[in-house]
PDB file of N, CA and C in Angstrom:
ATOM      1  N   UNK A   1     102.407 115.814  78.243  1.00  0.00           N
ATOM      2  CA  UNK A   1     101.763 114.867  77.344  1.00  0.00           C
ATOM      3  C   UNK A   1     100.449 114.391  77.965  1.00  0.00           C
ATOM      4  N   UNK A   2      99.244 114.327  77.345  1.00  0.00           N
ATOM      5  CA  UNK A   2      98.123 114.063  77.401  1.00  0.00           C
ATOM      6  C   UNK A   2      98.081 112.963  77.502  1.00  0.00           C
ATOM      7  N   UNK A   3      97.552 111.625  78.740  1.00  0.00           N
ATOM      8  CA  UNK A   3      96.852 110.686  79.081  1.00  0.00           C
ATOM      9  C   UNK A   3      96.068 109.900  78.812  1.00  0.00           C
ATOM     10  N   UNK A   4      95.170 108.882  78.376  1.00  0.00           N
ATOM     11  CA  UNK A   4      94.264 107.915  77.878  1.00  0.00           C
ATOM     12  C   UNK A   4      94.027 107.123  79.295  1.00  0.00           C
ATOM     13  N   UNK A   5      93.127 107.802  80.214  1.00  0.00           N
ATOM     14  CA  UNK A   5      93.125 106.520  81.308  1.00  0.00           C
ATOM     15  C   UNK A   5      93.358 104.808  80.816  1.00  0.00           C
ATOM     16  N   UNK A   6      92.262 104.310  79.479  1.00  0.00           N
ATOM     17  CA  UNK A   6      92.382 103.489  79.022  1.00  0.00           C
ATOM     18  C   UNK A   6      94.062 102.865  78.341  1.00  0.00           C
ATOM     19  N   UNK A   7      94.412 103.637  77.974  1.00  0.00           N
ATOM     20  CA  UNK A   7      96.062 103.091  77.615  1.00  0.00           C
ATOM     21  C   UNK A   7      96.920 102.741  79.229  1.00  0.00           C
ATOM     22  N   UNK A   8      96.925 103.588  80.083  1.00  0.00           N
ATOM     23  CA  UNK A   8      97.401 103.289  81.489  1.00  0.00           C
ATOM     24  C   UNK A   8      97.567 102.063  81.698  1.00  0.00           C
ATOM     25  N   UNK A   9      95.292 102.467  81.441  1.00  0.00           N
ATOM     26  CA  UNK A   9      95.276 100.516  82.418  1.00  0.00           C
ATOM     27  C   UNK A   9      95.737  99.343  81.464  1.00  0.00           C
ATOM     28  N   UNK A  10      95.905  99.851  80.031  1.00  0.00           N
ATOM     29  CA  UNK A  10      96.563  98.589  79.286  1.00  0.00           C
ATOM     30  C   UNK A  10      98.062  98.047  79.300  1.00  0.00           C
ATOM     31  N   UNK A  11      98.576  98.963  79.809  1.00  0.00           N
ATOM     32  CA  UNK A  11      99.462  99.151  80.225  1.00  0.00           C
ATOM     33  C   UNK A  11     100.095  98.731  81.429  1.00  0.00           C
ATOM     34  N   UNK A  12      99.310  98.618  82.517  1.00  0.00           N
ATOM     35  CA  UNK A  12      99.558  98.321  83.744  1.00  0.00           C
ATOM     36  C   UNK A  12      98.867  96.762  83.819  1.00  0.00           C
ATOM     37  N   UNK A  13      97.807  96.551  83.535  1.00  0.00           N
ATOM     38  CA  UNK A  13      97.032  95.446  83.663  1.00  0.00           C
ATOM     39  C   UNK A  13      95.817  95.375  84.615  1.00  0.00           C
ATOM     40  N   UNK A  14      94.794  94.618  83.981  1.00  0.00           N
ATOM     41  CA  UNK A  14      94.202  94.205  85.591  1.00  0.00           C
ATOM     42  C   UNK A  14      94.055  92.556  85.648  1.00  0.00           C
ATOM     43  N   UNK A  15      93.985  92.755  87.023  1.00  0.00           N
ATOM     44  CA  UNK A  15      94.396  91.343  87.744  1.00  0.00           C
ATOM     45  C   UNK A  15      92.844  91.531  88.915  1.00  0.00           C
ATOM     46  N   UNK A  16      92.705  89.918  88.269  1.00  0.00           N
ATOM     47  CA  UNK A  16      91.118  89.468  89.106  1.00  0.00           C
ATOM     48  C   UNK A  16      91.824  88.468  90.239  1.00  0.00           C
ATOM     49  N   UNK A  17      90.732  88.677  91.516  1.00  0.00           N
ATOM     50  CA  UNK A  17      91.110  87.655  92.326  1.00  0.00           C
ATOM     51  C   UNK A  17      91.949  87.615  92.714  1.00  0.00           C
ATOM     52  N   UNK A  18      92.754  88.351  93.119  1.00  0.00           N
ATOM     53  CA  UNK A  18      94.044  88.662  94.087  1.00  0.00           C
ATOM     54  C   UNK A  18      94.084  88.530  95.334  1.00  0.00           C
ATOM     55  N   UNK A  19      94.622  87.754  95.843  1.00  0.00           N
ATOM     56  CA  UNK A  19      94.270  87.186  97.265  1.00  0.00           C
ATOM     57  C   UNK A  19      95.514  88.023  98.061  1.00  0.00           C
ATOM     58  N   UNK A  20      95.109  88.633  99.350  1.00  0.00           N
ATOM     59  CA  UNK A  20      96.097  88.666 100.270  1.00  0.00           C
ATOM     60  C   UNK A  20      95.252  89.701 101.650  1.00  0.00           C
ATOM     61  N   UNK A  21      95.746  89.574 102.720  1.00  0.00           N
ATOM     62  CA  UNK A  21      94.616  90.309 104.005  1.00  0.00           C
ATOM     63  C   UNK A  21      95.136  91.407 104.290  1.00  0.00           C
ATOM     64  N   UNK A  22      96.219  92.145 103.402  1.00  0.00           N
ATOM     65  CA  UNK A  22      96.399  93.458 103.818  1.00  0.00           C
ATOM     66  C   UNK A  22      97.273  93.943 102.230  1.00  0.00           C
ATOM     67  N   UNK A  23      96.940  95.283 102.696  1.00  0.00           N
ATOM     68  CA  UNK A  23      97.809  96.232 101.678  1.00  0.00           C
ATOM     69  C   UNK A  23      98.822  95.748 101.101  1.00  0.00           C
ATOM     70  N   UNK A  24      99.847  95.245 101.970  1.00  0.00           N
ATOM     71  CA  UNK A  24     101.018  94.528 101.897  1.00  0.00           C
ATOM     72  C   UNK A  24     101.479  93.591 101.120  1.00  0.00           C
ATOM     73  N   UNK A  25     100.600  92.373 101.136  1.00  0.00           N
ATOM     74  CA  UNK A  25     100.155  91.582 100.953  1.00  0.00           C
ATOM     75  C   UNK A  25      99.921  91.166  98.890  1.00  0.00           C
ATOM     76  N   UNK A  26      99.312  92.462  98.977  1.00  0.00           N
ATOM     77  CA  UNK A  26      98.456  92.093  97.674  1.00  0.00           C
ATOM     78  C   UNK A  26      99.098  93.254  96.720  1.00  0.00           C
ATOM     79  N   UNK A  27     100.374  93.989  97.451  1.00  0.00           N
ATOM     80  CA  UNK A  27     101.139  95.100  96.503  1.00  0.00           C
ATOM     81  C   UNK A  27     102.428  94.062  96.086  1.00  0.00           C
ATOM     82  N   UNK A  28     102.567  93.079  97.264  1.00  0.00           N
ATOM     83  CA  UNK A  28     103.699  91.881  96.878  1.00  0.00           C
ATOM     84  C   UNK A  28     103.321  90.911  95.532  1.00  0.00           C
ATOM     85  N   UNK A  29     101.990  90.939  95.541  1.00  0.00           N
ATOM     86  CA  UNK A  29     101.827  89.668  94.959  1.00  0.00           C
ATOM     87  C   UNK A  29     101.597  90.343  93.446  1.00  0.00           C
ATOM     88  N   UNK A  30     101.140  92.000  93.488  1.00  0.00           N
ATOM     89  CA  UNK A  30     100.581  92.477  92.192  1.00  0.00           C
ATOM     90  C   UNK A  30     102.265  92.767  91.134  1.00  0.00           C
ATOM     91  N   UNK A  31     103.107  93.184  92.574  1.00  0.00           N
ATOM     92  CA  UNK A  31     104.416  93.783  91.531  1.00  0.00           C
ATOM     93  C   UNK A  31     104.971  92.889  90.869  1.00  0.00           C
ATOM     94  N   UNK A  32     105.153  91.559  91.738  1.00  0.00           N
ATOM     95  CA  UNK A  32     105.673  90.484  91.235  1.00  0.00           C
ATOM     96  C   UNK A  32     104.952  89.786  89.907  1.00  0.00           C
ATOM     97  N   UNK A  33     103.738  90.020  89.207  1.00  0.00           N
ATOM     98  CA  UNK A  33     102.732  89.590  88.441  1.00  0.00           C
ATOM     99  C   UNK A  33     102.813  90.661  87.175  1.00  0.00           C
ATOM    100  N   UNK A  34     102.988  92.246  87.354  1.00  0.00           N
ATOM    101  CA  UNK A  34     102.746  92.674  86.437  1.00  0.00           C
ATOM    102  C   UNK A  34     104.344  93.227  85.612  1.00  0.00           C
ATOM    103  N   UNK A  35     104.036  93.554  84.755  1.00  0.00           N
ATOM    104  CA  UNK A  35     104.601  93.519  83.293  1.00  0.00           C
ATOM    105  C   UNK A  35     105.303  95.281  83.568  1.00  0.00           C
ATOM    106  N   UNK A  36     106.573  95.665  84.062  1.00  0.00           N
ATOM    107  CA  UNK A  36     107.221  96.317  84.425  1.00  0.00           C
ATOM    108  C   UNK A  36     108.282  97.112  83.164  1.00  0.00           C
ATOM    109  N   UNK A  37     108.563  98.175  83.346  1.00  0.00           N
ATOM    110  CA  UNK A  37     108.983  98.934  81.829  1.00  0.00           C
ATOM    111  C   UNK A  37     110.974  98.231  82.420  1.00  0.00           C
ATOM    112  N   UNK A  38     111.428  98.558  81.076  1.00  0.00           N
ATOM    113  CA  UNK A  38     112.778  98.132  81.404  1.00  0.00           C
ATOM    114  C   UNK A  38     113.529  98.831  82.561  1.00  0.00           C
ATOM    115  N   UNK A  39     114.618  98.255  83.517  1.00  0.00           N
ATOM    116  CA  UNK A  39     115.123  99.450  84.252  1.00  0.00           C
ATOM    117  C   UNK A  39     114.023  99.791  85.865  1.00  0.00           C
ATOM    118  N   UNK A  40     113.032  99.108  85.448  1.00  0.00           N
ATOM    119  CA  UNK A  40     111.985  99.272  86.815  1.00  0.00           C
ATOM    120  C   UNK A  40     112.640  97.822  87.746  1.00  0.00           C
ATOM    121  N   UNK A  41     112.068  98.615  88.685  1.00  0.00           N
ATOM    122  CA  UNK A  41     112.380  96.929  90.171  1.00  0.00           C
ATOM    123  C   UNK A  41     111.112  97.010  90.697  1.00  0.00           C
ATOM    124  N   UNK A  42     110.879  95.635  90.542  1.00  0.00           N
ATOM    125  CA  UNK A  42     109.759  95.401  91.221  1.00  0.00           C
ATOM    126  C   UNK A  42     109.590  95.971  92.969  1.00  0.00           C
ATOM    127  N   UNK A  43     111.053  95.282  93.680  1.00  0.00           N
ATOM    128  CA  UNK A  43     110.967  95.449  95.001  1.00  0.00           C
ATOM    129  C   UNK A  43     110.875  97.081  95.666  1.00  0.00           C
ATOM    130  N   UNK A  44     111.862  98.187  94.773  1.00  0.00           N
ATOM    131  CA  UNK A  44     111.097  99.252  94.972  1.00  0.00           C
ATOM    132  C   UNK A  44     110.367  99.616  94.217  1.00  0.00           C
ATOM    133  N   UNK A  45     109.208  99.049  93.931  1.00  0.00           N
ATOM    134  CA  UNK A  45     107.588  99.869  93.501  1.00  0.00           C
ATOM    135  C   UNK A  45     107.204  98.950  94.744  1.00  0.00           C
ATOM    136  N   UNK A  46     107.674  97.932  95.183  1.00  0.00           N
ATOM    137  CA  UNK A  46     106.267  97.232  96.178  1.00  0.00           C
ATOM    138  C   UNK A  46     106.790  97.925  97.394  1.00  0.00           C
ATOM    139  N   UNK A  47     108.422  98.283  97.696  1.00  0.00           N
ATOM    140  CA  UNK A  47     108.507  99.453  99.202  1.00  0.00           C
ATOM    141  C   UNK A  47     108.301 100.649  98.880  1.00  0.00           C
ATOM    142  N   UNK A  48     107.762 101.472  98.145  1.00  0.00           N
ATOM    143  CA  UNK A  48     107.083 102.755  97.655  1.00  0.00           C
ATOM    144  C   UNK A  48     105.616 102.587  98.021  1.00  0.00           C
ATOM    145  N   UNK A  49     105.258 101.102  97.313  1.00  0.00           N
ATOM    146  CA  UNK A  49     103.604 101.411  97.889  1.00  0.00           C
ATOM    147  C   UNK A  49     103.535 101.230  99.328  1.00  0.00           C
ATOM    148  N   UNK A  50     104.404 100.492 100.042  1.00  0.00           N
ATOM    149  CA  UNK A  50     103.926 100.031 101.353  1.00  0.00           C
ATOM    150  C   UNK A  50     104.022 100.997 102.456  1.00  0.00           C
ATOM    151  N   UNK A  51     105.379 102.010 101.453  1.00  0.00           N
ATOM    152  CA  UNK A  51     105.798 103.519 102.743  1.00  0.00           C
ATOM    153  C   UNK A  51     104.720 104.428 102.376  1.00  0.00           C
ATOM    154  N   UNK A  52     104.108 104.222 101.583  1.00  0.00           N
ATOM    155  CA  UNK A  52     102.958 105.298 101.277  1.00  0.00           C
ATOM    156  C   UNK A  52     101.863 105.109 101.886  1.00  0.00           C
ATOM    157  N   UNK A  53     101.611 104.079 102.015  1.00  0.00           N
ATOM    158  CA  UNK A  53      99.848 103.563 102.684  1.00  0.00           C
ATOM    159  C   UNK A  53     100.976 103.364 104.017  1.00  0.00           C
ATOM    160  N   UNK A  54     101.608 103.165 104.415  1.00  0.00           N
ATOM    161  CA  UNK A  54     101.810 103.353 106.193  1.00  0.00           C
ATOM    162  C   UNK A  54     101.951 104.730 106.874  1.00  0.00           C
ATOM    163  N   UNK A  55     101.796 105.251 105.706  1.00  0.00           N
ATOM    164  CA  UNK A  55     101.399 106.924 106.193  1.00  0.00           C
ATOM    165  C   UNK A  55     100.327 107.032 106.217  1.00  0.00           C
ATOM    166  N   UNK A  56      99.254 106.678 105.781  1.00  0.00           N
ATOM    167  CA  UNK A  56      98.172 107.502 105.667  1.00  0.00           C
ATOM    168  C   UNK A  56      97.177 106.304 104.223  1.00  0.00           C
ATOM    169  N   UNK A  57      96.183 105.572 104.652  1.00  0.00           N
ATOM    170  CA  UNK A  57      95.359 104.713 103.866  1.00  0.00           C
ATOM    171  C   UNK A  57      95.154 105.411 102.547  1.00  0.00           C
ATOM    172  N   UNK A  58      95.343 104.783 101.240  1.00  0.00           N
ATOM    173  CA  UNK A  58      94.979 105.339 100.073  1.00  0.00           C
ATOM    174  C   UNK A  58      93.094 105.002  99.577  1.00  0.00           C
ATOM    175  N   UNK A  59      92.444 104.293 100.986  1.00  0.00           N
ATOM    176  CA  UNK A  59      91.073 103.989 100.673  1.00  0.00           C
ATOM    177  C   UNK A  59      90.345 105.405 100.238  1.00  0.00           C
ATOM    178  N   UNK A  60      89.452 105.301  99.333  1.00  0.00           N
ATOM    179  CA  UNK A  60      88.619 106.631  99.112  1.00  0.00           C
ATOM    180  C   UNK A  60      87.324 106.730  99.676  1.00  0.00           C
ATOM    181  N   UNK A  61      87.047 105.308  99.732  1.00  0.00           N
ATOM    182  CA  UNK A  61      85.577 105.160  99.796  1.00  0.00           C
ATOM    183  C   UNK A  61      84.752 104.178  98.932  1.00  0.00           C
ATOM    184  N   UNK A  62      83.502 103.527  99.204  1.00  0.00           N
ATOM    185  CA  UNK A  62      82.867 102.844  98.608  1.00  0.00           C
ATOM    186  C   UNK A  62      83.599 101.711  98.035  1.00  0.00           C
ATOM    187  N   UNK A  63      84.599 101.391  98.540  1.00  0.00           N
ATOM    188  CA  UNK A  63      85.604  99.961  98.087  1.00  0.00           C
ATOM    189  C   UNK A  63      86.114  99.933  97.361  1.00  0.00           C
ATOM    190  N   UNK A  64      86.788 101.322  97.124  1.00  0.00           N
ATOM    191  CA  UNK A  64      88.009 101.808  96.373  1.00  0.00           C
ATOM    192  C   UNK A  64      88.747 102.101  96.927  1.00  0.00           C
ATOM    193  N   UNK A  65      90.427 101.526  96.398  1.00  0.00           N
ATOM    194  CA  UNK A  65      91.487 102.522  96.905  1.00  0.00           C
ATOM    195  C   UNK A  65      92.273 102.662  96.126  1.00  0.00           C
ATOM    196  N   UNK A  66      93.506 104.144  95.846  1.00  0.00           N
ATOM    197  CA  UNK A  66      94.258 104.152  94.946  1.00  0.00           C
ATOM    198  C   UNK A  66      95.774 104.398  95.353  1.00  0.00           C
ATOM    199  N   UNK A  67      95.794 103.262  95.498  1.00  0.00           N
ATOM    200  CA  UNK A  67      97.282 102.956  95.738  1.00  0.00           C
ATOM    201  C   UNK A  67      97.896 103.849  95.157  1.00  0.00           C
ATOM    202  N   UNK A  68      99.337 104.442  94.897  1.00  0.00           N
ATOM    203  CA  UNK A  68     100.265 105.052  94.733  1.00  0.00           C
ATOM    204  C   UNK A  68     101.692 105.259  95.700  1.00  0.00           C
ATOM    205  N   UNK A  69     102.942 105.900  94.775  1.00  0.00           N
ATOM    206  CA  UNK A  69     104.160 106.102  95.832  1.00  0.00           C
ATOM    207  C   UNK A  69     104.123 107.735  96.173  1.00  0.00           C
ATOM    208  N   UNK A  70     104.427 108.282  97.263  1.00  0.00           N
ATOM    209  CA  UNK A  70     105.011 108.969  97.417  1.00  0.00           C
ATOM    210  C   UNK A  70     105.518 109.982  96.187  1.00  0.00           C
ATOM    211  N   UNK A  71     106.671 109.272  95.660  1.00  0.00           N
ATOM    212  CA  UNK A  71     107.649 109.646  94.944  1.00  0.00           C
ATOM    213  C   UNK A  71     107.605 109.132  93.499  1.00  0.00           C
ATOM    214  N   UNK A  72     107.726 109.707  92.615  1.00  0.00           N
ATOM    215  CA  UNK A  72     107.604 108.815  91.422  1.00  0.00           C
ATOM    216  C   UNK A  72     108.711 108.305  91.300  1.00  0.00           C
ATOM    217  N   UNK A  73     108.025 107.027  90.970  1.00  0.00           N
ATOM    218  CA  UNK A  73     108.903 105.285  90.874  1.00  0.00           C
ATOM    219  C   UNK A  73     109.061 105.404  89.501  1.00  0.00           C
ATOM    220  N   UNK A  74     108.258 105.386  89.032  1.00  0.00           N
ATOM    221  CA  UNK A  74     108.400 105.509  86.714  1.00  0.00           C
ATOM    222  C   UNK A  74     108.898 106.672  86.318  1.00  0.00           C
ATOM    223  N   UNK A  75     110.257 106.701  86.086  1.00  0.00           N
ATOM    224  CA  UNK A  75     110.428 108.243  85.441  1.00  0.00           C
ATOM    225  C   UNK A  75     110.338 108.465  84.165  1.00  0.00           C
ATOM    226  N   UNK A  76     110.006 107.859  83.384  1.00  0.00           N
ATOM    227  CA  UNK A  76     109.993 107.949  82.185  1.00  0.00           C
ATOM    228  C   UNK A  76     108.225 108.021  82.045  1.00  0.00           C
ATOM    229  N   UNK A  77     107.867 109.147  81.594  1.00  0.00           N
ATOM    230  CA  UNK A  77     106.638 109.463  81.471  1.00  0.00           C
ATOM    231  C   UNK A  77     105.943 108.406  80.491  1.00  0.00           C
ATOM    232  N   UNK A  78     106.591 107.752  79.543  1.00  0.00           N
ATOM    233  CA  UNK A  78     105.887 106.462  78.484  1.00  0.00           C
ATOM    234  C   UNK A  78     105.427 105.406  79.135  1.00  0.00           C
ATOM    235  N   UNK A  79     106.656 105.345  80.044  1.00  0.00           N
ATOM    236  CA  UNK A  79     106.394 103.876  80.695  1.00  0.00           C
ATOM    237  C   UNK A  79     104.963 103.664  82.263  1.00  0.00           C
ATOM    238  N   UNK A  80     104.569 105.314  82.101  1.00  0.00           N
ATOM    239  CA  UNK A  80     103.836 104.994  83.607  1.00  0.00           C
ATOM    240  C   UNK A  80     102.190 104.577  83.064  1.00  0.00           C
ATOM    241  N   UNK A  81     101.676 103.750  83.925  1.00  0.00           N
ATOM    242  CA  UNK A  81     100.898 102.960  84.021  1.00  0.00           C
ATOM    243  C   UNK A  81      99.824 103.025  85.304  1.00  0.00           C
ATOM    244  N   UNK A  82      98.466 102.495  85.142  1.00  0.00           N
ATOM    245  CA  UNK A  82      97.774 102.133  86.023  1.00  0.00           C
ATOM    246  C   UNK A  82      97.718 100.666  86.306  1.00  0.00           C
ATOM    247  N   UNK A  83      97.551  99.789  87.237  1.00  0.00           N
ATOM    248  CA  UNK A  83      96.827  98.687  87.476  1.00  0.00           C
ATOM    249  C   UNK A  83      95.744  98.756  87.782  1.00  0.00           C
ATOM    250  N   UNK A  84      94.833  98.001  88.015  1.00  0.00           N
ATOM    251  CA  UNK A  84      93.275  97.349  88.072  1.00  0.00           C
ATOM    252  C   UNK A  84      93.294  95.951  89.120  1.00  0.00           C
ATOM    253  N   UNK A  85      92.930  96.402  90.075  1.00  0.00           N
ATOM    254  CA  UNK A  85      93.514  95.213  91.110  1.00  0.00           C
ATOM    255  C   UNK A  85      92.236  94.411  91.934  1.00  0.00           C
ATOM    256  N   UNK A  86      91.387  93.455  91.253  1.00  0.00           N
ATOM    257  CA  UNK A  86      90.179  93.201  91.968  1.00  0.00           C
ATOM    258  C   UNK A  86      90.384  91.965  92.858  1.00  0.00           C
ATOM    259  N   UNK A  87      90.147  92.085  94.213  1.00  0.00           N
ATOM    260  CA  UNK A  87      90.726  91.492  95.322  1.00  0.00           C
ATOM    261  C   UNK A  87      89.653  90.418  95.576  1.00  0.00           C
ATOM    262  N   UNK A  88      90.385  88.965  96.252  1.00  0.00           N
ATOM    263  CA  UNK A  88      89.458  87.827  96.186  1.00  0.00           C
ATOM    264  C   UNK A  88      87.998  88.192  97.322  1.00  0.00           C
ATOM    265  N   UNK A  89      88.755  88.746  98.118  1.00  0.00           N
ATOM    266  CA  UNK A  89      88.321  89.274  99.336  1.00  0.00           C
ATOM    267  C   UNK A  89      89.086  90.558  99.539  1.00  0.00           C
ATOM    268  N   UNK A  90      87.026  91.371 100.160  1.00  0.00           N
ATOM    269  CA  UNK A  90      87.313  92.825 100.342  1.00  0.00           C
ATOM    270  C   UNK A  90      88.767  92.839 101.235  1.00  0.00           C
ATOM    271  N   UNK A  91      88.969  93.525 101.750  1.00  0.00           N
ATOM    272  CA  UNK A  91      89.788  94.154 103.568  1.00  0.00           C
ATOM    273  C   UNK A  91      89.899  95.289 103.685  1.00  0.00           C
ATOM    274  N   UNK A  92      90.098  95.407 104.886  1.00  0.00           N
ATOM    275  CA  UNK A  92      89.744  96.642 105.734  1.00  0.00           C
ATOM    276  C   UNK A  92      90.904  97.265 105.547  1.00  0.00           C
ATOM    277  N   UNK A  93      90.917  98.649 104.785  1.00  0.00           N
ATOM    278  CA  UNK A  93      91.646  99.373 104.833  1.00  0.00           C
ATOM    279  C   UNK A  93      92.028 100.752 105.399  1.00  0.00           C
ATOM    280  N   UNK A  94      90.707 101.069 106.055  1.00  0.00           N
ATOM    281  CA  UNK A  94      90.437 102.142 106.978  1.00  0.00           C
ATOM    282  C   UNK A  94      89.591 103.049 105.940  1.00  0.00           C
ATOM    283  N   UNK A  95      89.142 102.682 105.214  1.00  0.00           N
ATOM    284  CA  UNK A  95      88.115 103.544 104.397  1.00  0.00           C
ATOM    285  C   UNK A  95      87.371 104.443 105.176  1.00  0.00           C
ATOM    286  N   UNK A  96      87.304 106.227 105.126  1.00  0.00           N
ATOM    287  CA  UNK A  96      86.455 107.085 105.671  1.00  0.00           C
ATOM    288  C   UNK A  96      84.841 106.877 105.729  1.00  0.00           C
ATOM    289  N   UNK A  97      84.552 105.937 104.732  1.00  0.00           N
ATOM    290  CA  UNK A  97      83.029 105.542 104.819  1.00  0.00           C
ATOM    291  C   UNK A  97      82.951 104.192 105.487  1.00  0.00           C
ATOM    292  N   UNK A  98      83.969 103.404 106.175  1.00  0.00           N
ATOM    293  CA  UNK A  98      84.314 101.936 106.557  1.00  0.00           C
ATOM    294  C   UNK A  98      83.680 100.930 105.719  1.00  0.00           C
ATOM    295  N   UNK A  99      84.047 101.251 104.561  1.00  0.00           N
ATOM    296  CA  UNK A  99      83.722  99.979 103.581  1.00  0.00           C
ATOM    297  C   UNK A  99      84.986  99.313 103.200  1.00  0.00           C
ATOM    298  N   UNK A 100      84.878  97.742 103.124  1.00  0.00           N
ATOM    299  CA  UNK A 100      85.974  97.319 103.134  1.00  0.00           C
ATOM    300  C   UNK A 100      86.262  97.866 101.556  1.00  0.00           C
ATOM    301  N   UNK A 101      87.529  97.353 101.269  1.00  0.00           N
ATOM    302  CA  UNK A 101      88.408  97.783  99.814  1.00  0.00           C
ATOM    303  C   UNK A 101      87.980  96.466  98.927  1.00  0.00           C
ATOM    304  N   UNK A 102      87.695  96.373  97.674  1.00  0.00           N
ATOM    305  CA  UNK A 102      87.890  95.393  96.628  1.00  0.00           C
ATOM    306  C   UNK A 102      88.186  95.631  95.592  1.00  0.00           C
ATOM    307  N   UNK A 103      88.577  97.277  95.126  1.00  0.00           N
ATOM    308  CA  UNK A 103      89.035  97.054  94.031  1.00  0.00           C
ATOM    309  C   UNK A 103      90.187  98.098  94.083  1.00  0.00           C
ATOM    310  N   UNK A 104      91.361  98.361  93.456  1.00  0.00           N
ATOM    311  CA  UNK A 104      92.481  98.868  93.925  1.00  0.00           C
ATOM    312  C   UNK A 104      92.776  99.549  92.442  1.00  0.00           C
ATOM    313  N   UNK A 105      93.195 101.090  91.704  1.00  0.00           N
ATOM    314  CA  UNK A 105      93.593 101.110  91.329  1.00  0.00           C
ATOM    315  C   UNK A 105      95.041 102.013  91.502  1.00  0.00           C
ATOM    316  N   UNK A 106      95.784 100.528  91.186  1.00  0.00           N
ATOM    317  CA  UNK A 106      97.447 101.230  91.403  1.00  0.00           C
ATOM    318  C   UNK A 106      98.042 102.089  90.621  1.00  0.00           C
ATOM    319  N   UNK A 107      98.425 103.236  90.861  1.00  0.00           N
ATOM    320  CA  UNK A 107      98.823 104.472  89.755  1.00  0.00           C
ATOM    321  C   UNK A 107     100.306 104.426  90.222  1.00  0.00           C
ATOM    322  N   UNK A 108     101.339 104.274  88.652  1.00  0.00           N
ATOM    323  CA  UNK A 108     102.356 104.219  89.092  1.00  0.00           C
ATOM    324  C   UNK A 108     102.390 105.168  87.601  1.00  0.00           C
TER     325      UNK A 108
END
């Protein structure tokens, strides 16, 4: 089935001003905030994102990063979603160009 980036992110939400000083931090505060399909847990989508970025930074560059799990967390292909995650403050996420991160999009 064919995609609508735009439906994703309506889907997922975005969230301004998200405060927190690490990855961690601000995947706690986003799962707990956004609008989850029935049958989803918040607590594993927020230990999916956190085992994923402790492998290996999801920063891309230029103060982007795109969060994601490992493993798909949404199995139901209707229910998967992007977030839009614009952070109060950048942080350092190990970006290959060392720009801090401020805007996050979470692909679940």
């Amino acid at each position: 089935m064919e995609k609508n980036l735009s439906i994703l992110i309506r889907k997922g939400g975005v969230f301004y001003g998200v405060e927190g000083s690490t990855p961690d931090k601000i995947f706690k505060s986003v799962t707990e905030q956004m609008d989850l399909p029935v049958k989803s847990d918040a607590d594993v989508i927020y230990n999916a994102l956190c085992a994923r970025e402790a492998i290996m930074t999801t920063a891309v560059g230029n103060g982007i990063a795109l969060p994601h799990a490992r493993t798909q967390v949404i199995k139901n292909e209707e229910d998967q979603r992007v977030c839009v995650v614009y952070l109060k403050e950048p942080i350092d996420m190990k970006a290959p160009d060392n720009i801090k991160v401020f805007v996050m999009f979470i692909i679940l």
